[in-house]
PDB file of N, CA and C in Angstrom:
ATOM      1  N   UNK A   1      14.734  12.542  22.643  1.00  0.00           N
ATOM      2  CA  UNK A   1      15.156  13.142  21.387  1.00  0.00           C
ATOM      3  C   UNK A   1      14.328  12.600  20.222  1.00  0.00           C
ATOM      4  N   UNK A   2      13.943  11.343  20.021  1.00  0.00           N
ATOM      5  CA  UNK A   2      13.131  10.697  19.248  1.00  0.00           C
ATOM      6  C   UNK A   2      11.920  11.248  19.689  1.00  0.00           C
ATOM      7  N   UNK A   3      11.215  11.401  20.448  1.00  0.00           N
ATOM      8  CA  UNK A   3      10.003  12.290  20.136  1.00  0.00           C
ATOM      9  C   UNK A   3      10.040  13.581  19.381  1.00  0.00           C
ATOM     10  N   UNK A   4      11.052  14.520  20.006  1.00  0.00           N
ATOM     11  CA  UNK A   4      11.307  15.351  19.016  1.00  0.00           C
ATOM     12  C   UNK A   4      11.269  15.692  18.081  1.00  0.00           C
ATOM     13  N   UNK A   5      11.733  14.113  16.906  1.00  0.00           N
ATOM     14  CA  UNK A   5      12.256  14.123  15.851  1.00  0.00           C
ATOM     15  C   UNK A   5      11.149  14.294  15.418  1.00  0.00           C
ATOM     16  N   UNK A   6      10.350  12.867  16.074  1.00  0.00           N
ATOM     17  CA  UNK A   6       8.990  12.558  15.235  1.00  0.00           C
ATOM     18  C   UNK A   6       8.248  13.402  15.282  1.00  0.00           C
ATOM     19  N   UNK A   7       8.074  14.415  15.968  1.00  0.00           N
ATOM     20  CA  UNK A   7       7.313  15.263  15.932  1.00  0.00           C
ATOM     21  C   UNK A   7       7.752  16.505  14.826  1.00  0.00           C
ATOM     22  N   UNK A   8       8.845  17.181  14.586  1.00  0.00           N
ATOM     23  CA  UNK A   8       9.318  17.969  13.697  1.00  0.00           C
ATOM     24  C   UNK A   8       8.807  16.951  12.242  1.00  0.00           C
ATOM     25  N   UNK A   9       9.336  16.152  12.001  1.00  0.00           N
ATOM     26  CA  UNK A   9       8.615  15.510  10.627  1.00  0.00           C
ATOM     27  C   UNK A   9       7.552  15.307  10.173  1.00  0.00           C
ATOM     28  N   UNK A  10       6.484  15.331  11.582  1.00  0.00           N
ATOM     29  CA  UNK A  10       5.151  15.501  11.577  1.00  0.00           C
ATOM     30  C   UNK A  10       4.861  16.681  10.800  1.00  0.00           C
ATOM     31  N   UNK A  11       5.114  17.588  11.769  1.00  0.00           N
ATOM     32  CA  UNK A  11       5.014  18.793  11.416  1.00  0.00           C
ATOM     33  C   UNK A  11       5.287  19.159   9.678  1.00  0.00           C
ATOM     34  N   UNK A  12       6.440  18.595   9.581  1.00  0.00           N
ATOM     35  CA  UNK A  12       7.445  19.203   8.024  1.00  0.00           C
ATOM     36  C   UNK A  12       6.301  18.588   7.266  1.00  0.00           C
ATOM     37  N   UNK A  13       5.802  17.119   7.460  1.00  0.00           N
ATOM     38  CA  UNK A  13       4.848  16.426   6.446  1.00  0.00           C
ATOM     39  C   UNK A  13       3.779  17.282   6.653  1.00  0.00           C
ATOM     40  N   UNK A  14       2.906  18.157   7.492  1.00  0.00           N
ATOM     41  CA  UNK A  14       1.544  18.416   7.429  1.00  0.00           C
ATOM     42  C   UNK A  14       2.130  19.992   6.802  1.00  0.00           C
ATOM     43  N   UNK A  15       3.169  20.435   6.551  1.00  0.00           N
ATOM     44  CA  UNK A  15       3.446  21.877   5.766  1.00  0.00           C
ATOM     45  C   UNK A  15       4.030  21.641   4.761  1.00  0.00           C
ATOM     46  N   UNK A  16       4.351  20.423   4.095  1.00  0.00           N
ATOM     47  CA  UNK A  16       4.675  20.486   2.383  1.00  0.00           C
ATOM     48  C   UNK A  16       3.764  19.278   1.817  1.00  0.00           C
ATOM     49  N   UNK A  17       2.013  19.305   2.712  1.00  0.00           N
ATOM     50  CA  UNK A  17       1.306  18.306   2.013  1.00  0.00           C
ATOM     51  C   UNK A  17       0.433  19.462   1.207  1.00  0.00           C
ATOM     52  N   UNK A  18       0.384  18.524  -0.328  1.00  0.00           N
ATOM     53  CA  UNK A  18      -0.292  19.529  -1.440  1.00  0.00           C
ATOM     54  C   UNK A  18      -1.839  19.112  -1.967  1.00  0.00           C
ATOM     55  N   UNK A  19      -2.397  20.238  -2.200  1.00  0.00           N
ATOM     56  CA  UNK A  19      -3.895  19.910  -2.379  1.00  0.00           C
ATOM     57  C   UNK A  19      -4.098  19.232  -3.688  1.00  0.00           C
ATOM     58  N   UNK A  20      -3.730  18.003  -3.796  1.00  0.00           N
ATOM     59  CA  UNK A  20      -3.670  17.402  -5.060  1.00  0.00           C
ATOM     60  C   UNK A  20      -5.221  16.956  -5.388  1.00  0.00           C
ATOM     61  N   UNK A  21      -5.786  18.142  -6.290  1.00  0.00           N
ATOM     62  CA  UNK A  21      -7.430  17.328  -6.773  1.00  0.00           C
ATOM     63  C   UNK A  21      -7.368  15.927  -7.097  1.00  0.00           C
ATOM     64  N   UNK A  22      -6.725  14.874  -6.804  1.00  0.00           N
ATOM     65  CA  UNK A  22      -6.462  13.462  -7.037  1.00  0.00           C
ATOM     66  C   UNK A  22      -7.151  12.832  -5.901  1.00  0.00           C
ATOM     67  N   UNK A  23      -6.119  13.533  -4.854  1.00  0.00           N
ATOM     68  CA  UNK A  23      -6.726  12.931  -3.149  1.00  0.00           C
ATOM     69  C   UNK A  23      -8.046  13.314  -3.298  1.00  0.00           C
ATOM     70  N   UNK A  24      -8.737  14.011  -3.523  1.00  0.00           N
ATOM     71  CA  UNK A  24     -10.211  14.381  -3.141  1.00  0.00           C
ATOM     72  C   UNK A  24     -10.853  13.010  -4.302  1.00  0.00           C
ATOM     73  N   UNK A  25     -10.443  13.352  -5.669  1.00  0.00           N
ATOM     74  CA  UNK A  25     -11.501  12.190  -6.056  1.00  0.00           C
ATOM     75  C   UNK A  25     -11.398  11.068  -5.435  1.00  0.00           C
ATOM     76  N   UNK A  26      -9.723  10.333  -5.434  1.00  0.00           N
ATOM     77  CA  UNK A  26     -10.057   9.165  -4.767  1.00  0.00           C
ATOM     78  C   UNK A  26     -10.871   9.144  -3.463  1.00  0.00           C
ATOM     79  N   UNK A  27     -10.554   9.792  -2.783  1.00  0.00           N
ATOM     80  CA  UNK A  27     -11.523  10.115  -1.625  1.00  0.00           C
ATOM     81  C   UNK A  27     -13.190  10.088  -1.649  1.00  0.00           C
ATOM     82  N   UNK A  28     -14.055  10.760  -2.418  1.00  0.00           N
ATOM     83  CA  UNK A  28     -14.879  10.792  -3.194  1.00  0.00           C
ATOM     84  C   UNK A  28     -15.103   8.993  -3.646  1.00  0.00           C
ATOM     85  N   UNK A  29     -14.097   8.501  -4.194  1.00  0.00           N
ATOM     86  CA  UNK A  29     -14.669   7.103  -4.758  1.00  0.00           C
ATOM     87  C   UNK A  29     -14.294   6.188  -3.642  1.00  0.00           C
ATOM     88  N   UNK A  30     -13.681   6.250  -2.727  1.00  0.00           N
ATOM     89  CA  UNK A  30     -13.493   5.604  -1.344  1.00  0.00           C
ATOM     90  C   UNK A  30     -15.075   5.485  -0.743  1.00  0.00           C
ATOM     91  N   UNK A  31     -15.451   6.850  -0.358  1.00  0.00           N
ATOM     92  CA  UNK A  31     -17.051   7.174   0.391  1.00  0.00           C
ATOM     93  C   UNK A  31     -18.260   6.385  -0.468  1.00  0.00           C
ATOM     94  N   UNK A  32     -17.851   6.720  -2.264  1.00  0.00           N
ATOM     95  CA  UNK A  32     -18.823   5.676  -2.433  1.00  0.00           C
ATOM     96  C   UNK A  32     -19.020   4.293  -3.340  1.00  0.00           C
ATOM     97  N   UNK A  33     -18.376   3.633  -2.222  1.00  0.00           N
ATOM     98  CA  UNK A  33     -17.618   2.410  -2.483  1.00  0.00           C
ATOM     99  C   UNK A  33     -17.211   2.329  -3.914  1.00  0.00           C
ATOM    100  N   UNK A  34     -16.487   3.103  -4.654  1.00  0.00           N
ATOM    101  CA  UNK A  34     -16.043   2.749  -5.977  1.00  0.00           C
ATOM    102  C   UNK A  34     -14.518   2.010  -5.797  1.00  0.00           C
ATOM    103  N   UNK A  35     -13.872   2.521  -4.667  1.00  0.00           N
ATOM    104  CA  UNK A  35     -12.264   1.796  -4.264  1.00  0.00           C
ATOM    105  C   UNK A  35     -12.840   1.763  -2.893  1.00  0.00           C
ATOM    106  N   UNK A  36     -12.035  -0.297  -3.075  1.00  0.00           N
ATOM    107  CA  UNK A  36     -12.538  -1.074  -1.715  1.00  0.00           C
ATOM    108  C   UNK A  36     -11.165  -1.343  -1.387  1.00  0.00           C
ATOM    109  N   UNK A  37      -9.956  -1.479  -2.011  1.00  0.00           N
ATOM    110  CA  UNK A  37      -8.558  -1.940  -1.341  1.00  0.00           C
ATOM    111  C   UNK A  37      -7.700  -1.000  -1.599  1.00  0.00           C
ATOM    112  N   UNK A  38      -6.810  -0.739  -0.526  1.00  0.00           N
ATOM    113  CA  UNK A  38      -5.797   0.218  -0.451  1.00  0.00           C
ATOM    114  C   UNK A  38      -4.982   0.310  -1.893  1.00  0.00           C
ATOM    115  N   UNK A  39      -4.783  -0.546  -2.997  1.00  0.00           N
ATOM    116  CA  UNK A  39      -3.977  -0.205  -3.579  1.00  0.00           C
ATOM    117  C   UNK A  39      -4.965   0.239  -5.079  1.00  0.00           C
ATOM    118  N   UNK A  40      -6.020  -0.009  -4.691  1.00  0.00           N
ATOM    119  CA  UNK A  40      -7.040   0.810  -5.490  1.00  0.00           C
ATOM    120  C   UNK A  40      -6.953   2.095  -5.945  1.00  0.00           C
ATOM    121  N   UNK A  41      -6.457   2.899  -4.791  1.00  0.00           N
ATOM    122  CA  UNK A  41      -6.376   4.537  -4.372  1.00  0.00           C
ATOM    123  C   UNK A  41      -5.506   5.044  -5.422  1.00  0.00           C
ATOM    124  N   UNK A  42      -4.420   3.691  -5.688  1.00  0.00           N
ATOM    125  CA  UNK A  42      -3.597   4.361  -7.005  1.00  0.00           C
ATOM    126  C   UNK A  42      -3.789   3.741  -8.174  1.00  0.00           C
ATOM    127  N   UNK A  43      -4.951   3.728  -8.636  1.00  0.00           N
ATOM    128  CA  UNK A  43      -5.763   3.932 -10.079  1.00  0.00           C
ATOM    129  C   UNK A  43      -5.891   5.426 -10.253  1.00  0.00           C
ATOM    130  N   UNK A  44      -6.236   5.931  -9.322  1.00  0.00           N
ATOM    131  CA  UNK A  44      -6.131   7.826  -9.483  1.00  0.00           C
ATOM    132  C   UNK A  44      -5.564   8.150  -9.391  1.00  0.00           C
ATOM    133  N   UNK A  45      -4.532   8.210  -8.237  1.00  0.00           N
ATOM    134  CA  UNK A  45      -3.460   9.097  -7.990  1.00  0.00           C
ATOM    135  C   UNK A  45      -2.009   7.709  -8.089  1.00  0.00           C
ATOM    136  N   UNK A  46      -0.710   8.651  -8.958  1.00  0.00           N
ATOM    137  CA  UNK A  46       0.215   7.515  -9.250  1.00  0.00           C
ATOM    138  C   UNK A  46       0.795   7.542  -7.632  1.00  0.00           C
ATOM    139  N   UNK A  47       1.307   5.736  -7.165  1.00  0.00           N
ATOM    140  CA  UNK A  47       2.023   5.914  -5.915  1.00  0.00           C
ATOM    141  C   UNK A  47       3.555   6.741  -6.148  1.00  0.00           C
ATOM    142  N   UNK A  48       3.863   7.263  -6.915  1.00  0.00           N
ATOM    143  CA  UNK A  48       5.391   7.940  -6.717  1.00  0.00           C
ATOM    144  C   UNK A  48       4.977   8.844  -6.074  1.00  0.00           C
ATOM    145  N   UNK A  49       3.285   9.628  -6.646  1.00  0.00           N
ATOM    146  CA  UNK A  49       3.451  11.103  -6.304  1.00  0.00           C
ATOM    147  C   UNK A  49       3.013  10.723  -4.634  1.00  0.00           C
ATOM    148  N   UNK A  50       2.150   9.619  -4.211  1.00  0.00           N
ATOM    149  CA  UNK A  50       2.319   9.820  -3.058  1.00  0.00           C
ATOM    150  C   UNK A  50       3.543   9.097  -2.170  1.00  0.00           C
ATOM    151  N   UNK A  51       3.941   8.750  -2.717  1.00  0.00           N
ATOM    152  CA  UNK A  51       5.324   8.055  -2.306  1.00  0.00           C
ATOM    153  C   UNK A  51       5.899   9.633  -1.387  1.00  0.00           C
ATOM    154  N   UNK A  52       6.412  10.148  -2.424  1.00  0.00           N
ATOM    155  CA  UNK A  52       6.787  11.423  -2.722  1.00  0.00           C
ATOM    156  C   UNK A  52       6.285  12.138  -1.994  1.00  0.00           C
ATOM    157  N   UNK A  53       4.920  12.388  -1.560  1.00  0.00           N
ATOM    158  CA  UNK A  53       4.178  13.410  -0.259  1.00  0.00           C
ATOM    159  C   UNK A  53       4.613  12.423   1.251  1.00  0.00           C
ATOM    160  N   UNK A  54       4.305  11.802   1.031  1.00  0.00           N
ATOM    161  CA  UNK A  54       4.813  10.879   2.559  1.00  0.00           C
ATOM    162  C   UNK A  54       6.427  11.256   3.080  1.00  0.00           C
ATOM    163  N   UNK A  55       7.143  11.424   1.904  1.00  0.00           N
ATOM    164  CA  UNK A  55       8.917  11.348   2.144  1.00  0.00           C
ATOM    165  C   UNK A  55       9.035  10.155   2.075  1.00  0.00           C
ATOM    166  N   UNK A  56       8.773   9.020   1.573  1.00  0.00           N
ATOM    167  CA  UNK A  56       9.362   7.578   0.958  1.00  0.00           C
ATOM    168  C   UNK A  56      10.063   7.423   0.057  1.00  0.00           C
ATOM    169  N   UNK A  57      10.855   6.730  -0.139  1.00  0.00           N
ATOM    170  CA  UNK A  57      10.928   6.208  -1.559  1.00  0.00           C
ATOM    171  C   UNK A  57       9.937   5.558  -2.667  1.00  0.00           C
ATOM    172  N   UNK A  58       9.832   5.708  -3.485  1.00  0.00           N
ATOM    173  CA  UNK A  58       9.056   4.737  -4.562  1.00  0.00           C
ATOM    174  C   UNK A  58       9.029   3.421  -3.910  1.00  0.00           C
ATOM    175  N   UNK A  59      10.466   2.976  -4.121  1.00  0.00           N
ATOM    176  CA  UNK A  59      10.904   1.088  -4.040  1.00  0.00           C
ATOM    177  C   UNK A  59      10.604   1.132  -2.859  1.00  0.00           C
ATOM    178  N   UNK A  60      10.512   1.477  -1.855  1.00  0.00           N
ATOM    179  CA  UNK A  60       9.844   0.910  -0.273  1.00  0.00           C
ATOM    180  C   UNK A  60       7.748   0.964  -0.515  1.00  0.00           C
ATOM    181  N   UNK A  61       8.022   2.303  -0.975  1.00  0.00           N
ATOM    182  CA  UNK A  61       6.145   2.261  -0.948  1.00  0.00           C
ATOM    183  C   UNK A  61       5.808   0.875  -1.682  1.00  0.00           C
ATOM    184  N   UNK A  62       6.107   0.831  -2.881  1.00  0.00           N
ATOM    185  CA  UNK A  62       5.768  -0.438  -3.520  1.00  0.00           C
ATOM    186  C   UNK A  62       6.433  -1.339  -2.760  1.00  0.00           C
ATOM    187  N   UNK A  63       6.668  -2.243  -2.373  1.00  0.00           N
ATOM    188  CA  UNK A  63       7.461  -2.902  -1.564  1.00  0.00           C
ATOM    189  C   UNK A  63       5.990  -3.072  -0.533  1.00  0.00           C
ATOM    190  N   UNK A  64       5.866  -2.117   0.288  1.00  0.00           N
ATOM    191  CA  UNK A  64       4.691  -1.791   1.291  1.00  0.00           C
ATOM    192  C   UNK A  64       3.125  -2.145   0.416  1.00  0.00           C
ATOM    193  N   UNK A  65       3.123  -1.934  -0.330  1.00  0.00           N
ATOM    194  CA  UNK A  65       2.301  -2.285  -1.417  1.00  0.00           C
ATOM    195  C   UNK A  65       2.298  -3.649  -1.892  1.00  0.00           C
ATOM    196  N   UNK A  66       2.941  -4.426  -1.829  1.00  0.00           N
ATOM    197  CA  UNK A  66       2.641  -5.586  -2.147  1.00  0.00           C
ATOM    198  C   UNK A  66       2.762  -6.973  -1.057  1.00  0.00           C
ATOM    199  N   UNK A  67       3.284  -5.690  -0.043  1.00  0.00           N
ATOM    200  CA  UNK A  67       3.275  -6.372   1.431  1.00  0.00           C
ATOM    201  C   UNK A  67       2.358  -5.725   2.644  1.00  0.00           C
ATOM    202  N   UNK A  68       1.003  -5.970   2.183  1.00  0.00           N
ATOM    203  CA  UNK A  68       0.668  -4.502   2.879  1.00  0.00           C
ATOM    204  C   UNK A  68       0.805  -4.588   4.457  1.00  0.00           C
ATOM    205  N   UNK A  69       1.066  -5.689   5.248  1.00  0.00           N
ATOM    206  CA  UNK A  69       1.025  -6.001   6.793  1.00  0.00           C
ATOM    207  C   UNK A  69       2.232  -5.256   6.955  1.00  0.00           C
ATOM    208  N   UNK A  70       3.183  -4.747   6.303  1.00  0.00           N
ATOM    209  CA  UNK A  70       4.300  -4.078   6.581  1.00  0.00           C
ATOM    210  C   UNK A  70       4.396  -2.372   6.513  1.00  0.00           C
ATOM    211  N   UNK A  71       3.061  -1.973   6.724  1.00  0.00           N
ATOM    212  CA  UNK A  71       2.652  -0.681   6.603  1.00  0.00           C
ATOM    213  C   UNK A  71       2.875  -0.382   7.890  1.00  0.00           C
ATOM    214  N   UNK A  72       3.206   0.806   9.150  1.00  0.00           N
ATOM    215  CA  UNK A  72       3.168   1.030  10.319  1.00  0.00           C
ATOM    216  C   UNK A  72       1.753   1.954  10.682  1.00  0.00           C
ATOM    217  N   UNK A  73       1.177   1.610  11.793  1.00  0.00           N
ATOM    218  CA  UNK A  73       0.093   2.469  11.749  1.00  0.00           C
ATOM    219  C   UNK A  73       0.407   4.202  11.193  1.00  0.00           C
ATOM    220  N   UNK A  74       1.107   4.576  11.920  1.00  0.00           N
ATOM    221  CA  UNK A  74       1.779   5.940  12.038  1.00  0.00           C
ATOM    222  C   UNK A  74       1.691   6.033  10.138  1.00  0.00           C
ATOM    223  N   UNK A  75       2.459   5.248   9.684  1.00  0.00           N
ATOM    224  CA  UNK A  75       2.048   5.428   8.006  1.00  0.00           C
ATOM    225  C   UNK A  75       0.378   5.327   7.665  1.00  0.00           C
ATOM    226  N   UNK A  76      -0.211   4.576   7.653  1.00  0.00           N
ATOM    227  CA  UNK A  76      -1.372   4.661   7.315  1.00  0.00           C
ATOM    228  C   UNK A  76      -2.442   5.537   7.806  1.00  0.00           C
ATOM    229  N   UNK A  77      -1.642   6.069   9.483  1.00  0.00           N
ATOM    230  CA  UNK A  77      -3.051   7.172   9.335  1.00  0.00           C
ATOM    231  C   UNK A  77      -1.821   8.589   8.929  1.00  0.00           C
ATOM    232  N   UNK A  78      -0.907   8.542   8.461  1.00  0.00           N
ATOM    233  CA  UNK A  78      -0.215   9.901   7.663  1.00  0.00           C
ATOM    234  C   UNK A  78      -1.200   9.468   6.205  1.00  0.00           C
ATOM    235  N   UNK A  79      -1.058   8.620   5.672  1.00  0.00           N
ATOM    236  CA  UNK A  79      -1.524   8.089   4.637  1.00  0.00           C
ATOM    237  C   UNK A  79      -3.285   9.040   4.440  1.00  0.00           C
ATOM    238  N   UNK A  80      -4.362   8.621   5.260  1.00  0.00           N
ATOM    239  CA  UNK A  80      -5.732   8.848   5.907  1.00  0.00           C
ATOM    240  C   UNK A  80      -5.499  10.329   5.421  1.00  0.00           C
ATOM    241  N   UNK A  81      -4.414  11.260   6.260  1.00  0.00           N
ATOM    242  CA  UNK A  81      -4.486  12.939   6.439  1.00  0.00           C
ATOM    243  C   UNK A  81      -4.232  13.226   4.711  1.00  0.00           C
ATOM    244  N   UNK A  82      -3.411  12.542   4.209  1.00  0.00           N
ATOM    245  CA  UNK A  82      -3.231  13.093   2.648  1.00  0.00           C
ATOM    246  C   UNK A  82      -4.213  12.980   1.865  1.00  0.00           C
ATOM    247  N   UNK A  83      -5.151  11.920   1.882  1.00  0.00           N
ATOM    248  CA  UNK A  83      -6.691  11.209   1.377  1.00  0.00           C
ATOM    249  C   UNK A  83      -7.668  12.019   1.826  1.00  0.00           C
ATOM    250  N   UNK A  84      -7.399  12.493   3.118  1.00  0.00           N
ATOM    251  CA  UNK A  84      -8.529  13.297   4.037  1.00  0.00           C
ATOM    252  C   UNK A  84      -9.868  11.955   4.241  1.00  0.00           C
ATOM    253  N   UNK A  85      -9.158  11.207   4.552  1.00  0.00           N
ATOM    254  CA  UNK A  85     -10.518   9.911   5.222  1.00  0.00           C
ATOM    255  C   UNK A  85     -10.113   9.844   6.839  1.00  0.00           C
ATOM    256  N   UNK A  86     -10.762   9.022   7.066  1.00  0.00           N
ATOM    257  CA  UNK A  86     -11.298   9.007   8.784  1.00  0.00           C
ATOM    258  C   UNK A  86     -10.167   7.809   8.923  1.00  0.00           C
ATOM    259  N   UNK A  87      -9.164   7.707   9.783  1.00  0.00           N
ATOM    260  CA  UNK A  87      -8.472   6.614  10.102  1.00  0.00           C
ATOM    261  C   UNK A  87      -9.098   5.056  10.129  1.00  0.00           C
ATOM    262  N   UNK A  88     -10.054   4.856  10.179  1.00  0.00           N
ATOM    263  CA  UNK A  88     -10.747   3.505  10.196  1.00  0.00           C
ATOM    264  C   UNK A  88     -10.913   3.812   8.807  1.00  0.00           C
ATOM    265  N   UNK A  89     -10.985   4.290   7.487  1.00  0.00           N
ATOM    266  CA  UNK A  89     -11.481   3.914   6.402  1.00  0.00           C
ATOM    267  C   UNK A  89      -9.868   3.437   5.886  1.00  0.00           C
ATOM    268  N   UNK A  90      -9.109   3.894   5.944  1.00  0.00           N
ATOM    269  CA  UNK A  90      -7.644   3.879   5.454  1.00  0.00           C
ATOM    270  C   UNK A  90      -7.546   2.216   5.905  1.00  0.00           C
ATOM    271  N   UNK A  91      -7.775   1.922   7.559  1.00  0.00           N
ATOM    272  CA  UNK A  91      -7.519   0.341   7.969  1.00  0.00           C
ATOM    273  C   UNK A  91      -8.419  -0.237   7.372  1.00  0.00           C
ATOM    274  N   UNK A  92      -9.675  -0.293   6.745  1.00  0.00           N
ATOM    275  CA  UNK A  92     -10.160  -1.038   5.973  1.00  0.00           C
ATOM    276  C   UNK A  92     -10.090  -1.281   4.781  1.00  0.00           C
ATOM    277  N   UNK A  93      -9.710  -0.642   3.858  1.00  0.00           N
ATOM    278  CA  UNK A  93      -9.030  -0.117   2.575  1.00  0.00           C
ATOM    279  C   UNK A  93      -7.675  -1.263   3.425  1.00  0.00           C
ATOM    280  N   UNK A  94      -6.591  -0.954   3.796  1.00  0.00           N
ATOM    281  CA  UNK A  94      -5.513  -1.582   4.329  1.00  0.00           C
ATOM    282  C   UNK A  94      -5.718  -3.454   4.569  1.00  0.00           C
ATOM    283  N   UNK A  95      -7.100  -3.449   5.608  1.00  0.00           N
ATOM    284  CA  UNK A  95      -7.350  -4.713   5.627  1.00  0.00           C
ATOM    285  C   UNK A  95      -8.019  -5.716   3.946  1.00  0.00           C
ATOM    286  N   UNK A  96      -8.723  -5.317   3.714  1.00  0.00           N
ATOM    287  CA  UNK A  96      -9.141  -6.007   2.908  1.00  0.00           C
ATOM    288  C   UNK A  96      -8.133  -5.776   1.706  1.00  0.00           C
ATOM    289  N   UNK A  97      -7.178  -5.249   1.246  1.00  0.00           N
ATOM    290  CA  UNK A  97      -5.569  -5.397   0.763  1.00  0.00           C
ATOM    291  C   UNK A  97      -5.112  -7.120   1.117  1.00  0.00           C
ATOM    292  N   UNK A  98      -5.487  -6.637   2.508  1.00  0.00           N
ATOM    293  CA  UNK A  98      -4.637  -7.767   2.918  1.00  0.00           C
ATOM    294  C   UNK A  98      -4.904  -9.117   2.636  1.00  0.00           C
ATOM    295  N   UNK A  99      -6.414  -9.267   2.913  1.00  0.00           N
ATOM    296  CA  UNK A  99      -7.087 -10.447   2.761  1.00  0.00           C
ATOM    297  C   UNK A  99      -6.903 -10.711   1.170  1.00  0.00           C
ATOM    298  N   UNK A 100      -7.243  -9.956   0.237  1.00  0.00           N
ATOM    299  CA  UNK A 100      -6.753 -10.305  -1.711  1.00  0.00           C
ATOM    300  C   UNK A 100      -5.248 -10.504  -1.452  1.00  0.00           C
ATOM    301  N   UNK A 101      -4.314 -10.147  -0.720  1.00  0.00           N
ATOM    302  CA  UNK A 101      -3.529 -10.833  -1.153  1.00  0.00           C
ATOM    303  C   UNK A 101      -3.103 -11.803  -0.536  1.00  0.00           C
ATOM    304  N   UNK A 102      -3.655 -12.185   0.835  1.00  0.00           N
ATOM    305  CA  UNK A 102      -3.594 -13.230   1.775  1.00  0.00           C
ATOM    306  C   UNK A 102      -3.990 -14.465   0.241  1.00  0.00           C
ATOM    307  N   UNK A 103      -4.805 -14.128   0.013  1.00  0.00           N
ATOM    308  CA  UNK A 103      -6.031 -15.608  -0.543  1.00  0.00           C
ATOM    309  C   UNK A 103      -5.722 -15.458  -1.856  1.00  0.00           C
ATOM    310  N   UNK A 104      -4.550 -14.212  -2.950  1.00  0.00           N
ATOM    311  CA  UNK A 104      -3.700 -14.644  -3.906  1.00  0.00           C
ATOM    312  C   UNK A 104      -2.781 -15.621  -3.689  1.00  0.00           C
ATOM    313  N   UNK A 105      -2.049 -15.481  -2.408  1.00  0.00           N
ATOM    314  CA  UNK A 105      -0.967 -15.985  -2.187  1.00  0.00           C
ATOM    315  C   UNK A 105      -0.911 -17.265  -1.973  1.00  0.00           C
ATOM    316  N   UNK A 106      -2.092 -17.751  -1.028  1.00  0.00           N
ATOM    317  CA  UNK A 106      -2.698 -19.003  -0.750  1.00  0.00           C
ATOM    318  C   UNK A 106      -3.072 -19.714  -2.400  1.00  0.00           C
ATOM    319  N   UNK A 107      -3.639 -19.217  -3.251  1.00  0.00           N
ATOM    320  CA  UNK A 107      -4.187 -19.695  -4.583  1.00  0.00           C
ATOM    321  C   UNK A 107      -2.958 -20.480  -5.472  1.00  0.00           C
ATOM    322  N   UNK A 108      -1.590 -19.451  -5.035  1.00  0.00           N
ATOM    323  CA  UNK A 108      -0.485 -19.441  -5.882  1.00  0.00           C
ATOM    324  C   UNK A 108       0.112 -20.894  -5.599  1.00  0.00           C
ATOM    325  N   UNK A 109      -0.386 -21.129  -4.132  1.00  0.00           N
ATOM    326  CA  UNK A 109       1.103 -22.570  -3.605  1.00  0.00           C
ATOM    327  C   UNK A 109      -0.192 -23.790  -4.278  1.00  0.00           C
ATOM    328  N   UNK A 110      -0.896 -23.532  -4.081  1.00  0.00           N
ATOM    329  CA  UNK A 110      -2.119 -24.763  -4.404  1.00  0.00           C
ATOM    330  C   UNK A 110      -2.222 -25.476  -6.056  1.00  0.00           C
TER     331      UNK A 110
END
């Protein structure tokens, strides 16, 4: 039954995702290296509105956002299809998130 599900929501997310000229620029400044960390992406586009295309809440995306190891793959490459990037650009964008805030966090106790 859980496949099911996940699959109907799949679906529902890839038929009420909107051609927001936002995703393309950031996309556009992803390819050439103008945004290097995932939370870069929302200098262009605000995270509610993609909060909001995913079916999240705000307070979890941010939340996910400032925790980024708490992203599920399944989110980040839904994430990739709304951006229109290649699933490995989204995990690198994702990783190097991680590492700025790995080595904020480390800076903070010191």
């Amino acid at each position: 039954m859980q496949a099911i599900t996940g699959n109907i929501q799949m679906k529902v997310f890839f038929l009420i995702m909107v051609d927001d000229p936002r995703y393309i620029a950031a996309k556009r400044m992803v390819e050439q290296g103008d945004i290097n960390t995932f939370n870069q992406l929302f200098s262009i586009i605000p995270k509610s509105i993609v909060a909001a295309d995913l079916g999240t809440q705000n307070v979890r995306f941010t939340t996910l956002m400032n925790h980024i190891e708490r992203f599920t793959l399944q989110e980040l490459f839904m994430l990739s299809k709304l951006f229109s990037l290649d699933e490995k650009a989204i995990l690198e964008l994702a990783y190097n998130q991680y590492t700025e805030q790995k080595r904020s966090k480390s800076g903070k106790t010191q």
